[in-house]
N, C-alpha and C. Protein backbone atom coordinates (compact mmCIF):
# COMPACT_ATOMS: atom_id res chain seq x y z
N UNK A 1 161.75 95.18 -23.19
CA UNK A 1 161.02 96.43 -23.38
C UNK A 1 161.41 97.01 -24.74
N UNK A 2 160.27 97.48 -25.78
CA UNK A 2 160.66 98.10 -26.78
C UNK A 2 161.25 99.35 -26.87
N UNK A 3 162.10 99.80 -27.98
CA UNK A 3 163.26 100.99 -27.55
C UNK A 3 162.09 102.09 -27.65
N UNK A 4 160.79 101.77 -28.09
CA UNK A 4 159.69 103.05 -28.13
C UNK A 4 159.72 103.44 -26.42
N UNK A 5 159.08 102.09 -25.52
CA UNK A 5 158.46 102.55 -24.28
C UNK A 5 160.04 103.27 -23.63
N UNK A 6 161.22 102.26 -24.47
CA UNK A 6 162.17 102.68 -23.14
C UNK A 6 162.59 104.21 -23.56
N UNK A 7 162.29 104.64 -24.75
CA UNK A 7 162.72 106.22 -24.99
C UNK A 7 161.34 106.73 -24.17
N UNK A 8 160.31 106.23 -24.15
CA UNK A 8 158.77 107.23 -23.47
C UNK A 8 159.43 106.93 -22.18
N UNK A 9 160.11 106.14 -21.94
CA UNK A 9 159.92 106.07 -20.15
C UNK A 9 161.04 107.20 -19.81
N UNK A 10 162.45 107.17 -20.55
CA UNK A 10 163.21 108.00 -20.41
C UNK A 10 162.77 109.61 -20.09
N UNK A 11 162.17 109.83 -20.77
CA UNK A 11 161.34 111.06 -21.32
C UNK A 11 160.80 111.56 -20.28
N UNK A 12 159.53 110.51 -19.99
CA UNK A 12 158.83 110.92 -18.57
C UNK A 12 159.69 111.62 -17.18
N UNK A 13 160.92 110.83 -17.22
CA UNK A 13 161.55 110.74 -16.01
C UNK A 13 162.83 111.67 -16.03
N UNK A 14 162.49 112.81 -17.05
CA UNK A 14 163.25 113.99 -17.15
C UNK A 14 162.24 115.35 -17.03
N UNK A 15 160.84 114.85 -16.82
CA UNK A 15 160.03 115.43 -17.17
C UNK A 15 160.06 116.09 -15.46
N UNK A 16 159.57 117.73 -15.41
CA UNK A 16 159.41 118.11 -14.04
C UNK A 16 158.04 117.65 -13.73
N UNK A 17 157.99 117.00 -12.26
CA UNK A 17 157.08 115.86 -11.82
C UNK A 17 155.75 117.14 -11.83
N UNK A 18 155.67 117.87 -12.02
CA UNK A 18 154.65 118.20 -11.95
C UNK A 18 153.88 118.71 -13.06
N UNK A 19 154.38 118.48 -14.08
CA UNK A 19 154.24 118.65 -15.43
C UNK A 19 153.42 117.13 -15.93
N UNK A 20 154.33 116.04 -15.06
CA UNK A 20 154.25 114.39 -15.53
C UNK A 20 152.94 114.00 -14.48
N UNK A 21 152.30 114.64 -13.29
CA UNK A 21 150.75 114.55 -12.87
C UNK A 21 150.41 115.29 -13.34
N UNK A 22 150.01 116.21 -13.61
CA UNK A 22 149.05 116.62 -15.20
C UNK A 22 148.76 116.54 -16.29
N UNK A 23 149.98 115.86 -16.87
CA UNK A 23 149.86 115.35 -18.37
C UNK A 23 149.20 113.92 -17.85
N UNK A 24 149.21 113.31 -16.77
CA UNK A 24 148.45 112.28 -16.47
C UNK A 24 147.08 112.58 -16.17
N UNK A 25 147.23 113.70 -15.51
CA UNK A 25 145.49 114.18 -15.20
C UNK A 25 144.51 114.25 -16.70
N UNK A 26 145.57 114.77 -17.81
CA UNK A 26 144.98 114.83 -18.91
C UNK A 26 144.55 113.25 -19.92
N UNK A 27 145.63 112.84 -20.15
CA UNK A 27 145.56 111.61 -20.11
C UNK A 27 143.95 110.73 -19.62
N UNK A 28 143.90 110.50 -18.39
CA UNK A 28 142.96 110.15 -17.62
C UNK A 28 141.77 110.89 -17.83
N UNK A 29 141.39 112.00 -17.94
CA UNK A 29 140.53 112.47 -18.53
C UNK A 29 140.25 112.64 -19.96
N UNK A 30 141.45 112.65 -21.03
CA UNK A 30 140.61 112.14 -22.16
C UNK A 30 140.25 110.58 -22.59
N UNK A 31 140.39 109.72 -21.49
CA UNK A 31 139.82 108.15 -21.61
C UNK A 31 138.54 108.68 -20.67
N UNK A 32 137.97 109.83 -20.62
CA UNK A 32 136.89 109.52 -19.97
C UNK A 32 136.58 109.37 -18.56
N UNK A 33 138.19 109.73 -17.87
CA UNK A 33 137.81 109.06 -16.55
C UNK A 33 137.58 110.48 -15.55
N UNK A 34 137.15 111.23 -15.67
CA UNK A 34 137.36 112.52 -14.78
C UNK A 34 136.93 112.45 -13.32
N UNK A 35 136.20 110.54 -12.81
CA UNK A 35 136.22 110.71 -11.53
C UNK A 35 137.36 110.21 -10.85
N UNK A 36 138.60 109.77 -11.72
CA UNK A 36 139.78 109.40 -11.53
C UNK A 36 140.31 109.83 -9.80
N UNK A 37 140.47 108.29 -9.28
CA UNK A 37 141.08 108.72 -7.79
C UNK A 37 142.53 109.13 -7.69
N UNK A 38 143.25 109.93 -6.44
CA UNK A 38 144.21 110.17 -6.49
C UNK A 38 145.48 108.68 -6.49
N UNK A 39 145.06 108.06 -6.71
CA UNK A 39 146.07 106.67 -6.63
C UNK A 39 145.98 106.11 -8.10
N UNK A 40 144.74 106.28 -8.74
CA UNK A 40 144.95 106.00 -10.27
C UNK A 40 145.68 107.23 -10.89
N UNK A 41 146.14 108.39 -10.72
CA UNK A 41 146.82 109.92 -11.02
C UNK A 41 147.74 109.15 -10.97
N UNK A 42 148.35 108.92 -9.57
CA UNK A 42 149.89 108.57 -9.44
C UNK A 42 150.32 107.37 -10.24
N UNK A 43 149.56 106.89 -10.43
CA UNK A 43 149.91 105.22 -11.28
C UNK A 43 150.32 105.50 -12.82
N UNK A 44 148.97 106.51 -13.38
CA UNK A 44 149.23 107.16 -14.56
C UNK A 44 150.56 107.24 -14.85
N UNK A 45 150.89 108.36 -13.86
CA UNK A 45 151.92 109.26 -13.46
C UNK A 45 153.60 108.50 -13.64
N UNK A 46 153.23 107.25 -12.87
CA UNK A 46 154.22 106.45 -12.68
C UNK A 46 155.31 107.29 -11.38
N UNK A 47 154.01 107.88 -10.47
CA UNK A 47 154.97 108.28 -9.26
C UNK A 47 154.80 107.42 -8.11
N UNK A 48 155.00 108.16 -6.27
CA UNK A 48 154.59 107.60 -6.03
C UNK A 48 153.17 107.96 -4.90
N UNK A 49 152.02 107.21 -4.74
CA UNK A 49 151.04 107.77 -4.16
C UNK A 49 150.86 109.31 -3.21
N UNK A 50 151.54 109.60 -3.01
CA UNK A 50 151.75 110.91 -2.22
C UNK A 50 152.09 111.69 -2.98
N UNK A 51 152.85 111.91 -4.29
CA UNK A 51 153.28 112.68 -5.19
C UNK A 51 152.07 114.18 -5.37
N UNK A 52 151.07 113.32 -6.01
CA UNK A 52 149.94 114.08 -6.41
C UNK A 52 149.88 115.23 -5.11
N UNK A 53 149.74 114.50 -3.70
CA UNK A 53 149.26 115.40 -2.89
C UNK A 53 150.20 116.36 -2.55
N UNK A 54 151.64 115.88 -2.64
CA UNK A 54 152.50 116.78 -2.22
C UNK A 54 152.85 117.75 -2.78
N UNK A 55 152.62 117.50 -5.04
CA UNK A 55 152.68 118.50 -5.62
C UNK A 55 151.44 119.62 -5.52
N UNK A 56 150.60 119.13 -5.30
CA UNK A 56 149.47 120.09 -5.58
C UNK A 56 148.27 120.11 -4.22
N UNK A 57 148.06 119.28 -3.35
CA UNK A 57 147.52 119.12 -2.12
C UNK A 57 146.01 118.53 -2.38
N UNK A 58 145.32 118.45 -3.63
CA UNK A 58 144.12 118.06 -4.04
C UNK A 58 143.51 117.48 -4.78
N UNK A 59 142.62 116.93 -5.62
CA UNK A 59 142.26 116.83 -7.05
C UNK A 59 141.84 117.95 -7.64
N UNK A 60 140.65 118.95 -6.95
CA UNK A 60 140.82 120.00 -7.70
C UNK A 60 141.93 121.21 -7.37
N UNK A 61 142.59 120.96 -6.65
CA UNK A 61 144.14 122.03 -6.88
C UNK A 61 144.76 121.84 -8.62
N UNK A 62 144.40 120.17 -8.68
CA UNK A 62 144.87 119.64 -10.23
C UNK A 62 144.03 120.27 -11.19
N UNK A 63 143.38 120.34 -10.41
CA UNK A 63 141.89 120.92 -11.83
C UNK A 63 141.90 122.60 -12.11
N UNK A 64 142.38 122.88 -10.71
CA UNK A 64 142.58 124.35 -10.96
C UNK A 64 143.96 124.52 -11.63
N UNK A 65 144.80 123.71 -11.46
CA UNK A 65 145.86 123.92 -12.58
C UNK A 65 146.03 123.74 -13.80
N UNK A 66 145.27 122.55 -13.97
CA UNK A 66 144.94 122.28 -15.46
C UNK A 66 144.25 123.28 -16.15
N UNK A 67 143.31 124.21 -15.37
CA UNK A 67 142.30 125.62 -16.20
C UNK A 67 143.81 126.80 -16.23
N UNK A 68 144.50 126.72 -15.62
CA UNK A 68 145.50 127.84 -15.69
C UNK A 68 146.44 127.20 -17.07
N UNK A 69 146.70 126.01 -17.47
CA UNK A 69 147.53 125.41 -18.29
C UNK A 69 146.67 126.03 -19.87
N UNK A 70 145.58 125.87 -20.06
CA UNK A 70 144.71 125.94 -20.72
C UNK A 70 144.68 128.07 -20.74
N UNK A 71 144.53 128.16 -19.73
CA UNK A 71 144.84 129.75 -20.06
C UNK A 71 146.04 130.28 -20.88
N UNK A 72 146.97 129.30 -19.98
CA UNK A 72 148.47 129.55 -20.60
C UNK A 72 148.65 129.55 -22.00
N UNK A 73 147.74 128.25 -22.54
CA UNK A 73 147.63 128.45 -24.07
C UNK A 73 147.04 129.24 -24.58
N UNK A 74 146.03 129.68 -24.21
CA UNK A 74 145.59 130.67 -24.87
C UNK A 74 146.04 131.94 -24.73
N UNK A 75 146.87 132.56 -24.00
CA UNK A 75 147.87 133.88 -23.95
C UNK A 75 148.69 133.32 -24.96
N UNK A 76 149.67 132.09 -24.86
CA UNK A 76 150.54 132.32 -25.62
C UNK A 76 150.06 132.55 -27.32
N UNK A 77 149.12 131.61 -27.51
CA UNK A 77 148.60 131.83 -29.25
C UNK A 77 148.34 132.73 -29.10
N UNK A 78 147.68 133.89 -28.63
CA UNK A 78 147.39 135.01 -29.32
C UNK A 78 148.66 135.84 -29.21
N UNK A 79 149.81 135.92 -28.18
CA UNK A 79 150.68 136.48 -28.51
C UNK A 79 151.60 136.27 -30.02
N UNK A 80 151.62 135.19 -29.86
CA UNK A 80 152.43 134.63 -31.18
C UNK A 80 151.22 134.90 -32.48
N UNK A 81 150.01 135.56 -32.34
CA UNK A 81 149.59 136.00 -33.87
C UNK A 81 149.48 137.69 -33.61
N UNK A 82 149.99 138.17 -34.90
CA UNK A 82 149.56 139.37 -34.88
C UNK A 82 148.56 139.73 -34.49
N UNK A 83 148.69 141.08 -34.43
CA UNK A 83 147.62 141.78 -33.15
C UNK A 83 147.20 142.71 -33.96
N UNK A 84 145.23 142.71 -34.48
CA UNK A 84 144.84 143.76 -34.72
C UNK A 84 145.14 145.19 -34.18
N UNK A 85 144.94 146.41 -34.73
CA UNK A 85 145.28 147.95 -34.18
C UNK A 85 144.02 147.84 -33.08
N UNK A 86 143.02 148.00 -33.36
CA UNK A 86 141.47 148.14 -32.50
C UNK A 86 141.09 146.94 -31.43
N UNK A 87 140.48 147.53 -30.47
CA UNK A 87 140.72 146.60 -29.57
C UNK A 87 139.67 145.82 -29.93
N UNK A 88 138.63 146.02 -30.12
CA UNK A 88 137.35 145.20 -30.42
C UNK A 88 137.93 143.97 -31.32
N UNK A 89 138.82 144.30 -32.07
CA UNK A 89 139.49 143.39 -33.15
C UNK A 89 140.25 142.55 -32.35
N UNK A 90 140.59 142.87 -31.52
CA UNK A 90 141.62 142.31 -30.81
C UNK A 90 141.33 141.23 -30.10
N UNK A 91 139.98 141.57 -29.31
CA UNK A 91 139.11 141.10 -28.44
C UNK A 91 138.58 139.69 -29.18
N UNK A 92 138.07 140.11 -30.13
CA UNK A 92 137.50 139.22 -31.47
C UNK A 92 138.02 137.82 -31.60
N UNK A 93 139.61 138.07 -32.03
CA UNK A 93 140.82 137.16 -32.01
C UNK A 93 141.11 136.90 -31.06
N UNK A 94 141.12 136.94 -29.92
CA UNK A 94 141.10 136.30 -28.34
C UNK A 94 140.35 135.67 -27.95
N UNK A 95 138.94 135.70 -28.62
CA UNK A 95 137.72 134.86 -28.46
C UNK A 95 138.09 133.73 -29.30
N UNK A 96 138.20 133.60 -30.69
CA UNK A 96 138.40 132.86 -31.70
C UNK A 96 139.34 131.79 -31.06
N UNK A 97 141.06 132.19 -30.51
CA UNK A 97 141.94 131.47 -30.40
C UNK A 97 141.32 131.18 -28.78
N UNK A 98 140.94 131.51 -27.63
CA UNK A 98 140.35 130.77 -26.49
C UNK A 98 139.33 129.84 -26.72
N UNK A 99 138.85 129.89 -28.04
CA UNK A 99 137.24 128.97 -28.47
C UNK A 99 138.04 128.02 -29.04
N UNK A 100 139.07 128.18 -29.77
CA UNK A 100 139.70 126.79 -30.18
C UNK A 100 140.72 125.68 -29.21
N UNK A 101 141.32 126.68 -28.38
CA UNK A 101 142.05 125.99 -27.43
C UNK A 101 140.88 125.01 -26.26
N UNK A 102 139.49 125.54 -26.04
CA UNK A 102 138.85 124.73 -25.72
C UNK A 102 138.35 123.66 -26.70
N UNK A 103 138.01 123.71 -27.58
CA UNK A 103 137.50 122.90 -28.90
C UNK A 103 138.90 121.77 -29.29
N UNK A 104 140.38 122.12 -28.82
CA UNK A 104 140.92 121.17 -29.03
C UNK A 104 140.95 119.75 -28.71
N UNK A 105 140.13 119.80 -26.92
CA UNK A 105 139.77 118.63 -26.92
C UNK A 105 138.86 118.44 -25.52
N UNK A 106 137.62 119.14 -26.59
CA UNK A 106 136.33 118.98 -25.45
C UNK A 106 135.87 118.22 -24.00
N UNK A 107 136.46 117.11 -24.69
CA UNK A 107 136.55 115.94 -23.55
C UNK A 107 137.28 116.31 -21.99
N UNK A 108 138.05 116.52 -21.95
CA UNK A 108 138.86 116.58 -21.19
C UNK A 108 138.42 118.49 -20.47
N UNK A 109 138.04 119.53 -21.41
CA UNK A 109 138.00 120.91 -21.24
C UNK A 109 136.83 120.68 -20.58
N UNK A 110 135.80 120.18 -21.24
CA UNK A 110 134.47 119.99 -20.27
C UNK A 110 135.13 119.40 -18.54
N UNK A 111 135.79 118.23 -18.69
CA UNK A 111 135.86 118.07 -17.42
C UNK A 111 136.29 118.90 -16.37
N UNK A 112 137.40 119.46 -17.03
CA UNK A 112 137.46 120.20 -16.15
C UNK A 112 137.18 121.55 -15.89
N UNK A 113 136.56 122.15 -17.22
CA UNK A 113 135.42 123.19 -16.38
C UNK A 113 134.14 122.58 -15.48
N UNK A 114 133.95 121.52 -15.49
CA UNK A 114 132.98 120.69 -14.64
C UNK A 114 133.36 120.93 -12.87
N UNK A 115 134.42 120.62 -12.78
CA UNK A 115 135.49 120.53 -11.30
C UNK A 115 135.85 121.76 -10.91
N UNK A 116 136.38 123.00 -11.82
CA UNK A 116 136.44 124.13 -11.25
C UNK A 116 135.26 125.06 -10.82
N UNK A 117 134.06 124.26 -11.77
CA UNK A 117 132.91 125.05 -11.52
C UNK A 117 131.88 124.52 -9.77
N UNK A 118 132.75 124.12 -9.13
CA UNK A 118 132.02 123.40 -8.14
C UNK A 118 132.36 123.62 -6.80
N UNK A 119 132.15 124.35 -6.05
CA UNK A 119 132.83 124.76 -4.80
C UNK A 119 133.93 123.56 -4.44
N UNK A 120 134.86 124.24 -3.90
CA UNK A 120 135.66 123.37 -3.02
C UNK A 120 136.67 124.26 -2.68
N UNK A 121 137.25 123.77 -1.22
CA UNK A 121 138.50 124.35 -0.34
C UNK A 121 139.97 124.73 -1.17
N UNK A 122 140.09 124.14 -2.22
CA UNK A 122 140.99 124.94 -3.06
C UNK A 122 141.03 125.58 -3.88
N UNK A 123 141.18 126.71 -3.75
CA UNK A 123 141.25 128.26 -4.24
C UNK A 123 142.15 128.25 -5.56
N UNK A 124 141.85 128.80 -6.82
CA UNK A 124 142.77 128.46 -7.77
C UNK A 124 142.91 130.53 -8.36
N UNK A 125 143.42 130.32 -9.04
CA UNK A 125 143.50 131.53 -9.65
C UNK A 125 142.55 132.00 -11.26
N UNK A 126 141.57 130.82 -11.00
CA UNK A 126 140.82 130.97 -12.90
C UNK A 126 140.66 132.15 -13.17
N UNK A 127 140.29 133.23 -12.53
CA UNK A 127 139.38 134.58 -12.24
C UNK A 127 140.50 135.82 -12.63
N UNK A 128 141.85 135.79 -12.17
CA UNK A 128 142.84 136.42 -12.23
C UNK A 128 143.43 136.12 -13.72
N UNK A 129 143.71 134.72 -13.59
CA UNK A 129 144.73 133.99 -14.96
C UNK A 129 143.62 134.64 -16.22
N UNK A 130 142.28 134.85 -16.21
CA UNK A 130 141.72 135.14 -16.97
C UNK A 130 141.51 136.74 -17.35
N UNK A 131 141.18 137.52 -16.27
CA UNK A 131 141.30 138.86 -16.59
C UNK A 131 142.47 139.53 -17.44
N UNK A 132 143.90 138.53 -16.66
CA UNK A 132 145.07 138.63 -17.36
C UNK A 132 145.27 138.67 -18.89
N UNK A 133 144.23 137.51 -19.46
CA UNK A 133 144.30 137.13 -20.85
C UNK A 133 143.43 137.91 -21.55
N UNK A 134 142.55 139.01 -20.98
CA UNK A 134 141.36 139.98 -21.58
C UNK A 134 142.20 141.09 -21.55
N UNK A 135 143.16 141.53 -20.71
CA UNK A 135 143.77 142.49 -20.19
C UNK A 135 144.22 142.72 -21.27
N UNK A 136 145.34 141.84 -21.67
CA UNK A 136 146.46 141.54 -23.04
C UNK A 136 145.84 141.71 -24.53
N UNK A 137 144.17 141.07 -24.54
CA UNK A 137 143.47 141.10 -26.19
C UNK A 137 142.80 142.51 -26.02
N UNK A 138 142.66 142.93 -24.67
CA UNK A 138 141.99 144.72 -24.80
C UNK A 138 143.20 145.42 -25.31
N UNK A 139 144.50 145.38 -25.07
CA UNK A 139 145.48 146.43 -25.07
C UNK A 139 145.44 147.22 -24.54
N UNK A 140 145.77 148.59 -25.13
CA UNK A 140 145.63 149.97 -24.90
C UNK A 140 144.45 150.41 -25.37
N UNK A 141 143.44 149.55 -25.59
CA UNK A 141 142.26 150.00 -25.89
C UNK A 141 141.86 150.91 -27.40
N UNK A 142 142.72 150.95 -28.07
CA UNK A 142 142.55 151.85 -29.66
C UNK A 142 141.48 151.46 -30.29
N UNK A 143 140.53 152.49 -30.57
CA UNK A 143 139.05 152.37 -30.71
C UNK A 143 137.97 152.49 -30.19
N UNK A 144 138.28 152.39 -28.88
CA UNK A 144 137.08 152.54 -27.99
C UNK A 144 137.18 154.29 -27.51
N UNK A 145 135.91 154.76 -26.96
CA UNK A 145 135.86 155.84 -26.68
C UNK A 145 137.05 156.68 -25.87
N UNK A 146 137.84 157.44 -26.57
CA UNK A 146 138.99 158.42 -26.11
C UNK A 146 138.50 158.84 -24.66
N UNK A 147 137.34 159.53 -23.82
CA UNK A 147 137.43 159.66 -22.73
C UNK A 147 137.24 158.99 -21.72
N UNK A 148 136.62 157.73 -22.20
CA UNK A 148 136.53 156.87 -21.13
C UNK A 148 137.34 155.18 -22.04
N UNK A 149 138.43 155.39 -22.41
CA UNK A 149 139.62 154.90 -22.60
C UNK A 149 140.38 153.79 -21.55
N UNK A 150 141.08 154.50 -20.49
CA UNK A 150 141.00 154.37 -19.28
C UNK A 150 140.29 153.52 -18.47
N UNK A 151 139.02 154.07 -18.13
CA UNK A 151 137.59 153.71 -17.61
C UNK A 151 137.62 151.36 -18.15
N UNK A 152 137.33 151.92 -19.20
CA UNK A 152 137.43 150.48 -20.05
C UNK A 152 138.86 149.87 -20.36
N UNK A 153 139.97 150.26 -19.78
CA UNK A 153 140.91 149.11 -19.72
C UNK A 153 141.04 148.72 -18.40
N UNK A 154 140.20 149.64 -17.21
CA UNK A 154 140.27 149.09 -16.00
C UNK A 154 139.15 148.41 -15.83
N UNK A 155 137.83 148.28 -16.17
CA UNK A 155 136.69 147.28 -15.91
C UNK A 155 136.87 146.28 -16.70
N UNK A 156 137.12 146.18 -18.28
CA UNK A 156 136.58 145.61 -19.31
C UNK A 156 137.39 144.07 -19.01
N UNK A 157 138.36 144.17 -18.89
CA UNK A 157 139.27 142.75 -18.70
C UNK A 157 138.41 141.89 -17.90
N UNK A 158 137.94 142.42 -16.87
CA UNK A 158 136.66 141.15 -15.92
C UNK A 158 136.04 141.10 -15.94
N UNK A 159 135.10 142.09 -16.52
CA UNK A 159 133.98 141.79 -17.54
C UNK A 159 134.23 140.76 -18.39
N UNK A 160 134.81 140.73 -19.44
CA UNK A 160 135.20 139.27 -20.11
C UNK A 160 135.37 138.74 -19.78
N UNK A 161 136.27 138.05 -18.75
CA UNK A 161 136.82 137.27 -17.94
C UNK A 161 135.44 136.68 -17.89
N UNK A 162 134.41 137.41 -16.65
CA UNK A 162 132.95 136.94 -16.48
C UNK A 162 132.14 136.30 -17.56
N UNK A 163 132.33 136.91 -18.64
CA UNK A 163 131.67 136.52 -19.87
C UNK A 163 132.10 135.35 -20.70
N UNK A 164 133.39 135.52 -20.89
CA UNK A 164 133.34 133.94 -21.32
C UNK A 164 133.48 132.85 -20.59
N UNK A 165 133.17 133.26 -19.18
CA UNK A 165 133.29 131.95 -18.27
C UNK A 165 131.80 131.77 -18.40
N UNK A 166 131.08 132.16 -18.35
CA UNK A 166 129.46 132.58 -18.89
C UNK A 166 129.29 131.50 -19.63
N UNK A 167 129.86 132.04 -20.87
CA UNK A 167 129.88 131.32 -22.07
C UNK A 167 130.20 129.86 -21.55
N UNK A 168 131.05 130.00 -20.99
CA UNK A 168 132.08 128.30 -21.13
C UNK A 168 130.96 127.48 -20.57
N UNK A 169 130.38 127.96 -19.03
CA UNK A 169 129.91 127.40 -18.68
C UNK A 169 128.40 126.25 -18.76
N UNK A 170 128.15 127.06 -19.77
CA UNK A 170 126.70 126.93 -20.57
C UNK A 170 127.33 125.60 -21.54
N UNK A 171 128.12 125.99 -22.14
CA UNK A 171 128.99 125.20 -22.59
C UNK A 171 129.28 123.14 -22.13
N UNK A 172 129.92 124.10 -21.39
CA UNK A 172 130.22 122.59 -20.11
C UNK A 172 128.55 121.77 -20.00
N UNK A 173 127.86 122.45 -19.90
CA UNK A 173 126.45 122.04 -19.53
C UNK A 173 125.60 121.03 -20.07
N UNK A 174 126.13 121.40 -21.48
CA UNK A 174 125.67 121.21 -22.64
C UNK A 174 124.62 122.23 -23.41
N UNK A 175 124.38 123.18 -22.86
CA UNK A 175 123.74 123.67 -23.20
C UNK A 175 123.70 124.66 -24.41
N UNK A 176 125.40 124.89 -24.71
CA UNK A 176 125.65 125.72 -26.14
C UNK A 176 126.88 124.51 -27.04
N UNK A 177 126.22 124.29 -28.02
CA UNK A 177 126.78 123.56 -29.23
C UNK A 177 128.03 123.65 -29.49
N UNK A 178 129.20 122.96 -29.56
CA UNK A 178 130.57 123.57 -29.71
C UNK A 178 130.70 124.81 -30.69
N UNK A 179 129.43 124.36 -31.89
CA UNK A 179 129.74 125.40 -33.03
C UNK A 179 129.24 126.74 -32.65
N UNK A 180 128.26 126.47 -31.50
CA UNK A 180 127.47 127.82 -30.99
C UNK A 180 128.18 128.62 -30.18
N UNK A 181 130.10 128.32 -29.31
CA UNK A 181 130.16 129.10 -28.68
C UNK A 181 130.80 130.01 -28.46
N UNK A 182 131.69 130.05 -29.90
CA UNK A 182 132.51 131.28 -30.03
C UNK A 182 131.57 132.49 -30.78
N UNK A 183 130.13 132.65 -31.05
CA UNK A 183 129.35 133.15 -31.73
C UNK A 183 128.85 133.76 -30.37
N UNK A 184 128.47 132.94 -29.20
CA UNK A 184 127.94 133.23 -28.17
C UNK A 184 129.28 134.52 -27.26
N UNK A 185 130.03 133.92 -27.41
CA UNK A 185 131.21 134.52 -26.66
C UNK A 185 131.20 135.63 -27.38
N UNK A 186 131.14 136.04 -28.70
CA UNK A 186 131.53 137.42 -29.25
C UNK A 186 130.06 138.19 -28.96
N UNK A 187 129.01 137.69 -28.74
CA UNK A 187 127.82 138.65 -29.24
C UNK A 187 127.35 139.30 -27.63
N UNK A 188 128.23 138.44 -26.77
CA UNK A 188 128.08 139.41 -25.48
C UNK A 188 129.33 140.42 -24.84
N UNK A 189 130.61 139.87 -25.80
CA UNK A 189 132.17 140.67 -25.56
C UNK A 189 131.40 142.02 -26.75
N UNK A 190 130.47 141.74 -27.36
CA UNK A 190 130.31 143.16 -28.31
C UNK A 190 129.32 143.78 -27.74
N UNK A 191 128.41 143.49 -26.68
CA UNK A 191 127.90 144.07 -26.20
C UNK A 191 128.28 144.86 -25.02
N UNK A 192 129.65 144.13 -24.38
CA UNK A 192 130.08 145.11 -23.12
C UNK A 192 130.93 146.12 -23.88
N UNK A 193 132.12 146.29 -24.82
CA UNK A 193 132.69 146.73 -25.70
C UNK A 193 131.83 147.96 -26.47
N UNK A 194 130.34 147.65 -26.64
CA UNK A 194 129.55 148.54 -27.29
C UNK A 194 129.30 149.89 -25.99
N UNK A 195 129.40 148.99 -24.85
CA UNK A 195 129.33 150.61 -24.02
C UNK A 195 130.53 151.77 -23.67
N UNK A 196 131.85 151.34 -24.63
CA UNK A 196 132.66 152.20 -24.73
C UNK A 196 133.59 152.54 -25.97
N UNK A 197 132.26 152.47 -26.43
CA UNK A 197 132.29 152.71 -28.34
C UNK A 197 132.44 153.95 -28.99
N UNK A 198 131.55 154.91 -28.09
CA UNK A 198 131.33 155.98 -28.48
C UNK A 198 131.65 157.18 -27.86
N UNK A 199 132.57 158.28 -28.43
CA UNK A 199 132.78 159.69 -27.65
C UNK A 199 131.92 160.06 -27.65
């Protein structure tokens, strides 16, 4: 065995196993395979067949974790860039860095907005993990209308949330151009934003 695979194998097998079926889920889906069975996961994986189910109980439990991993990135980049004063600005740059974290690698983001978008018995948190990440690019709201301030840091977060899943989804579809959908995503976050513009 070359000292490459035997340092990758090392690696893997320090890795928390549930970190090492998802980086396989990813894996497997950027070769294209997103109807990937739970026994090709574990093989990926290099666990053993039950792993998958025991960490997560599903394929889309995986899928709903993989959209929360993908959230995760996108909270953390925008934390780690400065933060416009105005929220609209803010909002702006939350669109930008969530449009690229999907654009990093379509392949795989399509799939699995494909799988979360599809009923099934496991319940994930996309809806929450997301308001969370609108919550954080609204702030304290600076800029938007002083009396209904308030008003719009308690609706506006799921409103977006709604909206760029909107967006995404159209997306996923094919129906909006990669280049079309951070353009799409801002021109309807400026339209909910526009109803608490003004004192």
């Amino acid at each position: 065995m070359s000292e490459h695979k035997m340092e990758a194998g090392m690696k893997r097998r320090g890795e928390p196993v549930r970190q090492r079926v998802l980086d396989a889920a990813e894996r497997l889906l950027r070769d294209g395979k997103a109807e990937f069975s739970m026994r090709d996961l574990a093989s990926e994986a290099g666990v053993s067949f039950a792993t998958p189910f025991n960490q997560f109980g599903s394929k889309p439990a995986i899928m709903h974790a993989l959209s929360a991993r993908r959230i995760d990135a996108m909270l953390t980049r925008l934390s780690e860039t400065p933060q416009p004063q105005h929220a609209a600005d803010r909002v702006a740059l939350a669109i930008d860095i969530a449009v690229a974290v999907m654009l990093d690698e379509p392949i795989v983001n399509r799939a699995v907005m494909a799988w979360i978008g599809t009923g099934s018995a496991a319940s994930g948190e996309v809806r929450s993990n997301s308001t969370a990440l609108w919550a954080h690019a609204l702030g304290d709201g600076i800029g938007l209308s002083s009396p209904r301030r308030d008003e719009a840091c308690r609706i506006l977060p799921s409103q977006l949330a709604l909206a760029f899943r909107g967006a995404l989804s159209f997306w996923t579809a094919g129906e909006l151009a990669d280049e079309e959908l951070g353009q799409a995503a801002r021109q309807i976050a400026g339209t909910l934003l526009r109803a608490y513009s003004f004192d």
